[in-house]
Protein backbone atom coordinates (compact mmCIF):
# COMPACT_ATOMS: atom_id res chain seq x y z
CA UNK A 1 52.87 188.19 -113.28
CA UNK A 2 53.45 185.31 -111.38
CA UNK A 3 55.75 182.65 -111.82
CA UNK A 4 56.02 178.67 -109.82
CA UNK A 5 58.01 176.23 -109.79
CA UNK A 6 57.52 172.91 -107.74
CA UNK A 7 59.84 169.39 -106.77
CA UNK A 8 58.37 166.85 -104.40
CA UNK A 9 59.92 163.37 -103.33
CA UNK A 10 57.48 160.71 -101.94
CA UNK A 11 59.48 158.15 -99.40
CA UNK A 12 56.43 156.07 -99.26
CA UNK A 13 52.63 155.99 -99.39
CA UNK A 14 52.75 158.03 -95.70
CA UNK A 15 55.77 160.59 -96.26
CA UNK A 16 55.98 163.43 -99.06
CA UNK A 17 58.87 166.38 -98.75
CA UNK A 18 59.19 169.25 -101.47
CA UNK A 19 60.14 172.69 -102.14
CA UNK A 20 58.69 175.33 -104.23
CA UNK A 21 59.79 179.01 -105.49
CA UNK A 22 57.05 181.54 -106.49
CA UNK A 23 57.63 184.98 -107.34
CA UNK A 24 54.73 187.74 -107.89
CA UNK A 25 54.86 191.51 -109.53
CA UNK A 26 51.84 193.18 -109.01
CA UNK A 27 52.95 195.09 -111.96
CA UNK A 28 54.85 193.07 -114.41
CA UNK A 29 56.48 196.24 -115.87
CA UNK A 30 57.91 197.56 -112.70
CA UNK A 31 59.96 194.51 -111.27
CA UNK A 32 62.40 197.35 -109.38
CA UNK A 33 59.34 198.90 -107.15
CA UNK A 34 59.86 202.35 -108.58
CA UNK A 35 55.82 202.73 -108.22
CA UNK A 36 55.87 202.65 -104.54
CA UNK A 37 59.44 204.68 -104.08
CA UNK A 38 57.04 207.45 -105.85
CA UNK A 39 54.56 207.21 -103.33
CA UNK A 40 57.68 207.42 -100.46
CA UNK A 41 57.17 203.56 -99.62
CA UNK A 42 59.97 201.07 -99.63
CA UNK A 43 60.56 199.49 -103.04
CA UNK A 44 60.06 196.05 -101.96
CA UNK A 45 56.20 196.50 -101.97
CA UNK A 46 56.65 195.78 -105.92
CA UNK A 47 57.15 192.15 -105.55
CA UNK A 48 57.42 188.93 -103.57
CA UNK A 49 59.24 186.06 -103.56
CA UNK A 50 58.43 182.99 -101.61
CA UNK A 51 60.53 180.53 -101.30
CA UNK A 52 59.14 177.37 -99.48
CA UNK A 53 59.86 173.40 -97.74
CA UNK A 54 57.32 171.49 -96.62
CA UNK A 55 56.58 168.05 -95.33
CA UNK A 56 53.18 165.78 -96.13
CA UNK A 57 51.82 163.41 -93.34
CA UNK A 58 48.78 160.80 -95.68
CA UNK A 59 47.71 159.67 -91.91
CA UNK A 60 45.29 157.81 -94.22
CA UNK A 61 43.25 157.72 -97.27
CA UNK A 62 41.21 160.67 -96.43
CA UNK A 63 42.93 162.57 -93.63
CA UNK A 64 46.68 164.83 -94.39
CA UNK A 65 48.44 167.00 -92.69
CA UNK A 66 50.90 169.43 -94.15
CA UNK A 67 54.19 171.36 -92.14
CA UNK A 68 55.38 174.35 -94.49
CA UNK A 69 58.21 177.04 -93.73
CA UNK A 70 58.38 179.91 -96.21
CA UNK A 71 60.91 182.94 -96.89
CA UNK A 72 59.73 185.36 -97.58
CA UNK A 73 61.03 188.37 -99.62
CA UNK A 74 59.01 191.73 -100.10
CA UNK A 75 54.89 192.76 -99.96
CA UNK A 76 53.68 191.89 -103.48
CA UNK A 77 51.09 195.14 -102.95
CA UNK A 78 50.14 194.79 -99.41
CA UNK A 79 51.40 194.25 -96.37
CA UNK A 80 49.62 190.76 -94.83
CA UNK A 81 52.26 189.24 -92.17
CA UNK A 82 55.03 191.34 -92.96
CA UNK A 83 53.24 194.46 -90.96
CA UNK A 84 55.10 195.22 -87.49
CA UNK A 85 52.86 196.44 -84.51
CA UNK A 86 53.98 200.36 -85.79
CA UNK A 87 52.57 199.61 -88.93
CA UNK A 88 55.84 199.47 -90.02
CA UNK A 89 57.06 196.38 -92.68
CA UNK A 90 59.44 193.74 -93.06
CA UNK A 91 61.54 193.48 -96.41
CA UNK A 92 62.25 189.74 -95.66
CA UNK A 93 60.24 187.93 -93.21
CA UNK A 94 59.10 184.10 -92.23
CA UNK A 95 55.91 182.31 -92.31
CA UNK A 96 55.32 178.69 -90.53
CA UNK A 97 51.76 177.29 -91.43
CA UNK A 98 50.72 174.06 -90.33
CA UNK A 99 47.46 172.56 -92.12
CA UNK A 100 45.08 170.00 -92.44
CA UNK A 101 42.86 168.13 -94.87
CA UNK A 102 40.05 165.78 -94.77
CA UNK A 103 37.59 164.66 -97.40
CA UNK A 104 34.38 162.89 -96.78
C-alpha cells in the first residue's frame, strides 16, 4: 500500500519549491514489521516513509534541473541506500539526488 501526498509553489516561470510525504508497506496488513522480527530482522524493514523538499531550476523550455533532499524512515522490503559497508542497515537515513531533464 502506498500512500502520496504532494504541495509545490511556483515563484515564477524559472523557480518551483515543494514537498512531498510518501509512505509504503510492503504488506498492507503488517504496518508494525512483525514479518521481519520473525525472521530476526529489525522491524523497520516493514515500511518506509519518505519525506521529501526539493527545488526546480526550468533553465528553459526544454532543459530542468531538479535538487531533492529526502528522510528517510525504514527499508520498505529491501535494503537499497540504507545498507552500511557490514551489511548492516539504517532505521532512518538521508538521500540527496540531484537530476536532470531534457526533451528533444
Amino acid at each position: 500500500r502506498i500512500h502520496y501526498w504532494m504541495a509545490t509553489y511556483q515563484f515564477n516561470e524559472l523557480v518551483e519549491v515543494g514537498a512531498y510525504y510518501n509512505s509504503y508497506y510492503p504488506n498492507s496488513d503488517d504496518k508494525e514489521g512483525d514479518f521481519w522480527i520473525s525472521q530476526g530482522m529489525d522491524d523497520f524493514h516493514g515500511w518506509q516513509k519518505d519525506t521529501a523538499l526539493f527545488v526546480r531550476l526550468n533553465l528553459t523550455e526544454d532543459w530542468i534541473v531538479k535538487a531533492e533532499w529526502h528522510q528517510m524512515d525504514g527499508t520498505g522490503g529491501g535494503g537499497g541506500f540504507s545498507t552500511n559497508q557490514d551489511g548492516s542497515f539504517n532505521r532512518k537515513w538521508n538521500m540527496y539526488a540531484l537530476k536532470t531533464t531534457y526533451v528533444f
